[in-house]
PDB file of N, CA and C in Angstrom:
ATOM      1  N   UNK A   1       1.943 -20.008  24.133  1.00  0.00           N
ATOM      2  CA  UNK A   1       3.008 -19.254  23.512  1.00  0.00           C
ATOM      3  C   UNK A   1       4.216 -20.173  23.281  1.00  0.00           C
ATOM      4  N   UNK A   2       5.193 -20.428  21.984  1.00  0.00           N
ATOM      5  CA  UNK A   2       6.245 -20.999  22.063  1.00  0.00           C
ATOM      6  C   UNK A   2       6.964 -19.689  22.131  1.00  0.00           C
ATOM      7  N   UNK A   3       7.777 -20.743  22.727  1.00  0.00           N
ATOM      8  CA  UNK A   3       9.576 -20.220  23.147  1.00  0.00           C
ATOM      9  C   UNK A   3      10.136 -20.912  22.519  1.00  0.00           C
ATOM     10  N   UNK A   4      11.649 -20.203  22.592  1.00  0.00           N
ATOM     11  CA  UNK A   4      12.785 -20.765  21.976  1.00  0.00           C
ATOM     12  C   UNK A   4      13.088 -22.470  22.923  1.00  0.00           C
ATOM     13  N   UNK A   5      13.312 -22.731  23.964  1.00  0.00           N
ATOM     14  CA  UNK A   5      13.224 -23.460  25.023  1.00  0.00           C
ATOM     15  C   UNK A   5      12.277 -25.278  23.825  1.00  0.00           C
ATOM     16  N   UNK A   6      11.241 -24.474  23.842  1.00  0.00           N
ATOM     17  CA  UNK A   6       9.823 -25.696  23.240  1.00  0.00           C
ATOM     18  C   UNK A   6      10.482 -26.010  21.695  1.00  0.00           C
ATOM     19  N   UNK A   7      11.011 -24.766  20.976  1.00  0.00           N
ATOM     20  CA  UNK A   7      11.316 -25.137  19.697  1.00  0.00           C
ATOM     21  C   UNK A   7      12.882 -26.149  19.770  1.00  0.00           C
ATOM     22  N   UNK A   8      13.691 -25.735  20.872  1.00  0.00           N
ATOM     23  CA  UNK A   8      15.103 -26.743  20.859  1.00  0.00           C
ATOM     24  C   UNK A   8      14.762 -27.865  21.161  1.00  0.00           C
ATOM     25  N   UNK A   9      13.484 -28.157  22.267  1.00  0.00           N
ATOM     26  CA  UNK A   9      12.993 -29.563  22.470  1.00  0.00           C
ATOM     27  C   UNK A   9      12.386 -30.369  21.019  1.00  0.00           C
ATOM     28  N   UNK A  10      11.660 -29.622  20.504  1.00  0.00           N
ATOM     29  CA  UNK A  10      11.145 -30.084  19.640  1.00  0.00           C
ATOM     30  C   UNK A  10      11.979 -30.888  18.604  1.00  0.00           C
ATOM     31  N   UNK A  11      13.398 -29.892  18.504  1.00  0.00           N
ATOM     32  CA  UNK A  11      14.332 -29.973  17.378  1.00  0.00           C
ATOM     33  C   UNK A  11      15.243 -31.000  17.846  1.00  0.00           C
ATOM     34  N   UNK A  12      15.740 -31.601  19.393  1.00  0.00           N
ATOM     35  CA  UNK A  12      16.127 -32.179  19.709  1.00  0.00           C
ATOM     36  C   UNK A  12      15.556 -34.028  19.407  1.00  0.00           C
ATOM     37  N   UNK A  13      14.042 -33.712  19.149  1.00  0.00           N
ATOM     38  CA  UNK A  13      13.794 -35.167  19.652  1.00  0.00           C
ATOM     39  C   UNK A  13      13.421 -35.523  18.174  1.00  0.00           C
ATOM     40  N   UNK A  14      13.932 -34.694  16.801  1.00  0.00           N
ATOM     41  CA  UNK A  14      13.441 -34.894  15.682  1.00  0.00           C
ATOM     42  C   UNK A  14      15.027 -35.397  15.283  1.00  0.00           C
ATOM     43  N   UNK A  15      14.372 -36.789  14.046  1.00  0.00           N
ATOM     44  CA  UNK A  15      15.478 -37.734  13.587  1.00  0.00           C
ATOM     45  C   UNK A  15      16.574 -36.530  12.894  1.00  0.00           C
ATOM     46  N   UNK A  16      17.576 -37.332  12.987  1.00  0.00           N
ATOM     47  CA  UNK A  16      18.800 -36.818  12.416  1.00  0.00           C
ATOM     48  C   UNK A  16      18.622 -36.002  10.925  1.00  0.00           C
ATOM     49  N   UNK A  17      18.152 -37.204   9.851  1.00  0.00           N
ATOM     50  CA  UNK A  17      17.543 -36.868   8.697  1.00  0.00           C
ATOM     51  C   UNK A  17      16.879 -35.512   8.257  1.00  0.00           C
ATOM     52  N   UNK A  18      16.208 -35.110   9.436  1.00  0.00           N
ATOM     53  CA  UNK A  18      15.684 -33.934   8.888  1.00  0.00           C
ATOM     54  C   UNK A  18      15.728 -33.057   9.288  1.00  0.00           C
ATOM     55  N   UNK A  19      17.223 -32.716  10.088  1.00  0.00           N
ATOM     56  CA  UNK A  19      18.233 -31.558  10.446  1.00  0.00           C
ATOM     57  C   UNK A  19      18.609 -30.604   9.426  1.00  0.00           C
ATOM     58  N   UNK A  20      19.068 -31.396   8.706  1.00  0.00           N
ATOM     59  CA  UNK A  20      19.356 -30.613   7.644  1.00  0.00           C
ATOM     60  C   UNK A  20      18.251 -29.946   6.577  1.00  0.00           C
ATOM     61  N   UNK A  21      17.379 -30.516   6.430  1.00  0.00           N
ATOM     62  CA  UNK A  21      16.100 -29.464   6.207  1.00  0.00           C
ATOM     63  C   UNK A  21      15.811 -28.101   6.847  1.00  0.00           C
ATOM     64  N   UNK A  22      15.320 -28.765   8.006  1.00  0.00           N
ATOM     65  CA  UNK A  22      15.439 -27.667   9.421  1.00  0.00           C
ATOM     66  C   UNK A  22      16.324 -26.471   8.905  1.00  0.00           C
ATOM     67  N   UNK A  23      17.503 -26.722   8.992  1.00  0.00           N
ATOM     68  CA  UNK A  23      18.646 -26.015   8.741  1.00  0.00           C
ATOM     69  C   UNK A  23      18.716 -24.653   7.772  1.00  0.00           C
ATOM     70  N   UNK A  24      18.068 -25.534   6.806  1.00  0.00           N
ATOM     71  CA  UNK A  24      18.358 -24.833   5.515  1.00  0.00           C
ATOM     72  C   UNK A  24      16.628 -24.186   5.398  1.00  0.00           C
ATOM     73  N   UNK A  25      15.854 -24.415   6.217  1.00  0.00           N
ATOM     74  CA  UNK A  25      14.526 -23.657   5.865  1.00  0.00           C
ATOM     75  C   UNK A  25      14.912 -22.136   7.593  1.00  0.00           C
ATOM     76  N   UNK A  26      15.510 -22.247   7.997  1.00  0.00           N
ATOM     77  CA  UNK A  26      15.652 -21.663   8.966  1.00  0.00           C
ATOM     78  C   UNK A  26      16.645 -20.668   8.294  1.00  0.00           C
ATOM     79  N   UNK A  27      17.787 -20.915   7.685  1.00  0.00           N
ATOM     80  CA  UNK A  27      18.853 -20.149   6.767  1.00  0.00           C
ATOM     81  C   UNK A  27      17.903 -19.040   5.980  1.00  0.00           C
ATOM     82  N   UNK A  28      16.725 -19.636   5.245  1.00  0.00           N
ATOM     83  CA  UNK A  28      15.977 -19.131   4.467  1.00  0.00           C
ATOM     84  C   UNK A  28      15.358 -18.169   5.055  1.00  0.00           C
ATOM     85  N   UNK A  29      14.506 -17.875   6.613  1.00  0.00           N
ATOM     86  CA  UNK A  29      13.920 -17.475   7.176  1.00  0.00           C
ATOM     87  C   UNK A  29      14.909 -15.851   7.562  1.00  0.00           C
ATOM     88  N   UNK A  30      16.203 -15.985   7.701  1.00  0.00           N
ATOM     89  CA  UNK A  30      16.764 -15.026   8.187  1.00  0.00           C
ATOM     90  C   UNK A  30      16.985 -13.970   6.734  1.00  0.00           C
ATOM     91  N   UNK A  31      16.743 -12.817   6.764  1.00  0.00           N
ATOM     92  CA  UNK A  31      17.481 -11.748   5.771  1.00  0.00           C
ATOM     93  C   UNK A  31      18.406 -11.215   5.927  1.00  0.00           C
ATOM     94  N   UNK A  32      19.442 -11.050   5.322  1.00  0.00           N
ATOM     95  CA  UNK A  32      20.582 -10.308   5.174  1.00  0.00           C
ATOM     96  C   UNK A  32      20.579  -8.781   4.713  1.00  0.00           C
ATOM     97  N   UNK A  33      20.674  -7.833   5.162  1.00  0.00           N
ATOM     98  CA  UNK A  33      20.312  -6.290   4.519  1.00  0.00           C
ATOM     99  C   UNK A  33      21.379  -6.274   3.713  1.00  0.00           C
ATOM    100  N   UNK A  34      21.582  -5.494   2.552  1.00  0.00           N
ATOM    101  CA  UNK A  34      22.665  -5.129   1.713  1.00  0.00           C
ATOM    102  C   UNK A  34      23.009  -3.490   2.124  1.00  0.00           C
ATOM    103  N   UNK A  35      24.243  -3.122   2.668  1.00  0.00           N
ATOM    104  CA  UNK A  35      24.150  -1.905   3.009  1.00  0.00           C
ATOM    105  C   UNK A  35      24.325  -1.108   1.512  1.00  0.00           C
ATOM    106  N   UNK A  36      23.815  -0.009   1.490  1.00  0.00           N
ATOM    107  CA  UNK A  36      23.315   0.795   0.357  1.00  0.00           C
ATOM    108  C   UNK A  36      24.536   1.261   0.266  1.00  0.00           C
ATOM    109  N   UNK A  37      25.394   1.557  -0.902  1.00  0.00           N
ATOM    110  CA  UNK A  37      26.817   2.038  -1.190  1.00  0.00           C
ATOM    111  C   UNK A  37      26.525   3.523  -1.619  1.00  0.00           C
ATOM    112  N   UNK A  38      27.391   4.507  -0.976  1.00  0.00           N
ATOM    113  CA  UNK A  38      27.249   6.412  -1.175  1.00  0.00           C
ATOM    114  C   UNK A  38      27.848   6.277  -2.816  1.00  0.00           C
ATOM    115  N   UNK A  39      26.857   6.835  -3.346  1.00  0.00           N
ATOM    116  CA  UNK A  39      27.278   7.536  -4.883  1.00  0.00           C
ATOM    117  C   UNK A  39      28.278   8.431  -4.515  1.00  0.00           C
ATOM    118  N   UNK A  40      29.491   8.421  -5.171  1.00  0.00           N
ATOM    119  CA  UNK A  40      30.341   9.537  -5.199  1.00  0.00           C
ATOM    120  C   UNK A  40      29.964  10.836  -6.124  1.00  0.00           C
ATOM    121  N   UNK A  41      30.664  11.566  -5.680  1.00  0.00           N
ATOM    122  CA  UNK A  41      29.669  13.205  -5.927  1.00  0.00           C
ATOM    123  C   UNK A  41      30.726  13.679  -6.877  1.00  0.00           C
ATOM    124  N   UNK A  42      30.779  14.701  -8.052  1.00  0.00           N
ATOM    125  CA  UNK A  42      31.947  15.280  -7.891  1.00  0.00           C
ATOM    126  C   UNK A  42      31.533  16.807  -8.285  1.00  0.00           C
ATOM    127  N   UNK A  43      32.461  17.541  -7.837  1.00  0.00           N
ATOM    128  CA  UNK A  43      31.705  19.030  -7.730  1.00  0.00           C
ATOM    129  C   UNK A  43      32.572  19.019  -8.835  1.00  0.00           C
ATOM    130  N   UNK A  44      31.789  19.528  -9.971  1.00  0.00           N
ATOM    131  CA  UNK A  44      31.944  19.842 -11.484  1.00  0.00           C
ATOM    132  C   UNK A  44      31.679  21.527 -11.738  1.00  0.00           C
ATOM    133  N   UNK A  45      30.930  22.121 -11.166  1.00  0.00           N
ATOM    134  CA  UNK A  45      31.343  23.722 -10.717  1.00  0.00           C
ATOM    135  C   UNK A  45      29.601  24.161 -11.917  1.00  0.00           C
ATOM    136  N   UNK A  46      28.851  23.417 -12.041  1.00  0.00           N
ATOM    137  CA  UNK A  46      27.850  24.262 -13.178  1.00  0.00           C
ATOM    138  C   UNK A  46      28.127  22.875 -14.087  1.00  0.00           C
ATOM    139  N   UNK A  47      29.332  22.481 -14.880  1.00  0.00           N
ATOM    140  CA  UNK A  47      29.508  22.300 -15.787  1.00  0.00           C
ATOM    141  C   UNK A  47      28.746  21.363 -16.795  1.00  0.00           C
ATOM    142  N   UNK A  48      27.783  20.463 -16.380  1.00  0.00           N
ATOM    143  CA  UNK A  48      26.814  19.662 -17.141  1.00  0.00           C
ATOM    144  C   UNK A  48      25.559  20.189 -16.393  1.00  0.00           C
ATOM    145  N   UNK A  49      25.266  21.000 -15.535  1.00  0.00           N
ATOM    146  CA  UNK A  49      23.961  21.302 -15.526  1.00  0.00           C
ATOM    147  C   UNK A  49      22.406  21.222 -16.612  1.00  0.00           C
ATOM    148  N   UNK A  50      23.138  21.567 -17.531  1.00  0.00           N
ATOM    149  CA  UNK A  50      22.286  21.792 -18.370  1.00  0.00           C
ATOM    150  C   UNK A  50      22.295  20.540 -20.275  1.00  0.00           C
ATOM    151  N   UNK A  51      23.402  19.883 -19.654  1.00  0.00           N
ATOM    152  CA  UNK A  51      23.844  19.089 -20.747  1.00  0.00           C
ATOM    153  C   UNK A  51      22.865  17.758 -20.394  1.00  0.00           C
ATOM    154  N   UNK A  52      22.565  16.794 -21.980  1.00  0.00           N
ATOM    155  CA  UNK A  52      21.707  15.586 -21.622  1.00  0.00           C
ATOM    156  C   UNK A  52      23.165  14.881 -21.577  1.00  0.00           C
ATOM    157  N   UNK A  53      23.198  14.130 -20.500  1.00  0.00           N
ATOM    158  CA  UNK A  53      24.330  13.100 -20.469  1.00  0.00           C
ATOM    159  C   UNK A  53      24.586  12.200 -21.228  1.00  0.00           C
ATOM    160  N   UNK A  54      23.475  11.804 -21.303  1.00  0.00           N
ATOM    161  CA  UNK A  54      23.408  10.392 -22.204  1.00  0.00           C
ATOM    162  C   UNK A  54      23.910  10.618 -23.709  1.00  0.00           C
ATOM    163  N   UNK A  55      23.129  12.168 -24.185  1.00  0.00           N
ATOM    164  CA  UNK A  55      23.349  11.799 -25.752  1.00  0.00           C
ATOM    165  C   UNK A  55      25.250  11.832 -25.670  1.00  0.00           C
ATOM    166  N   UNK A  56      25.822  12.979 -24.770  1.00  0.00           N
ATOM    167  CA  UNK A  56      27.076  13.331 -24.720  1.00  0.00           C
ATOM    168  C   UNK A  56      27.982  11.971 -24.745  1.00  0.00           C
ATOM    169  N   UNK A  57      27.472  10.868 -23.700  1.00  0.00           N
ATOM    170  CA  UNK A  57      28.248   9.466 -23.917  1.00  0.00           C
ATOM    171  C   UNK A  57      27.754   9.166 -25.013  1.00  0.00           C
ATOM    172  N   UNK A  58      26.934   9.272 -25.808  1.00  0.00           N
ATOM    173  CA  UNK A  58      27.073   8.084 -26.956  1.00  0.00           C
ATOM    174  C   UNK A  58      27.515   8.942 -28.378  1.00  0.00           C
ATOM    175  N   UNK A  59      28.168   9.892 -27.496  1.00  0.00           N
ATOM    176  CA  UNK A  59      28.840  10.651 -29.031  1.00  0.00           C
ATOM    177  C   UNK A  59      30.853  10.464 -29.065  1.00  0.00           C
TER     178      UNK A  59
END
């Protein structure tokens, strides 16, 4: 089994040069989530229920 422990040794005894590889393939490895942004709502009371939106904007 590796550990974190075996991978810092590993990373320790590797030339300078290819730190920065390391680096940047490890950067790659992590994901960032995008938090999902709330649609704003607006209570319009009925009033486009039944309307096509679209044609209404392009008039």
């Amino acid at each position: 089994m590796i550990t974190k422990a075996h991978i810092k040794r590993k990373i320790d005894k590797m030339p300078n040069e290819f730190l920065d590889k390391v680096y940047n393939y490890i950067n790659s490895l992590t994901s960032t989530k995008t938090a999902k942004k709330k649609i704003h709502t607006f209570k319009l009371k009925g009033q486009f229920d039944d309307v096509n939106i679209r044609d209404k904007a392009y008039e």
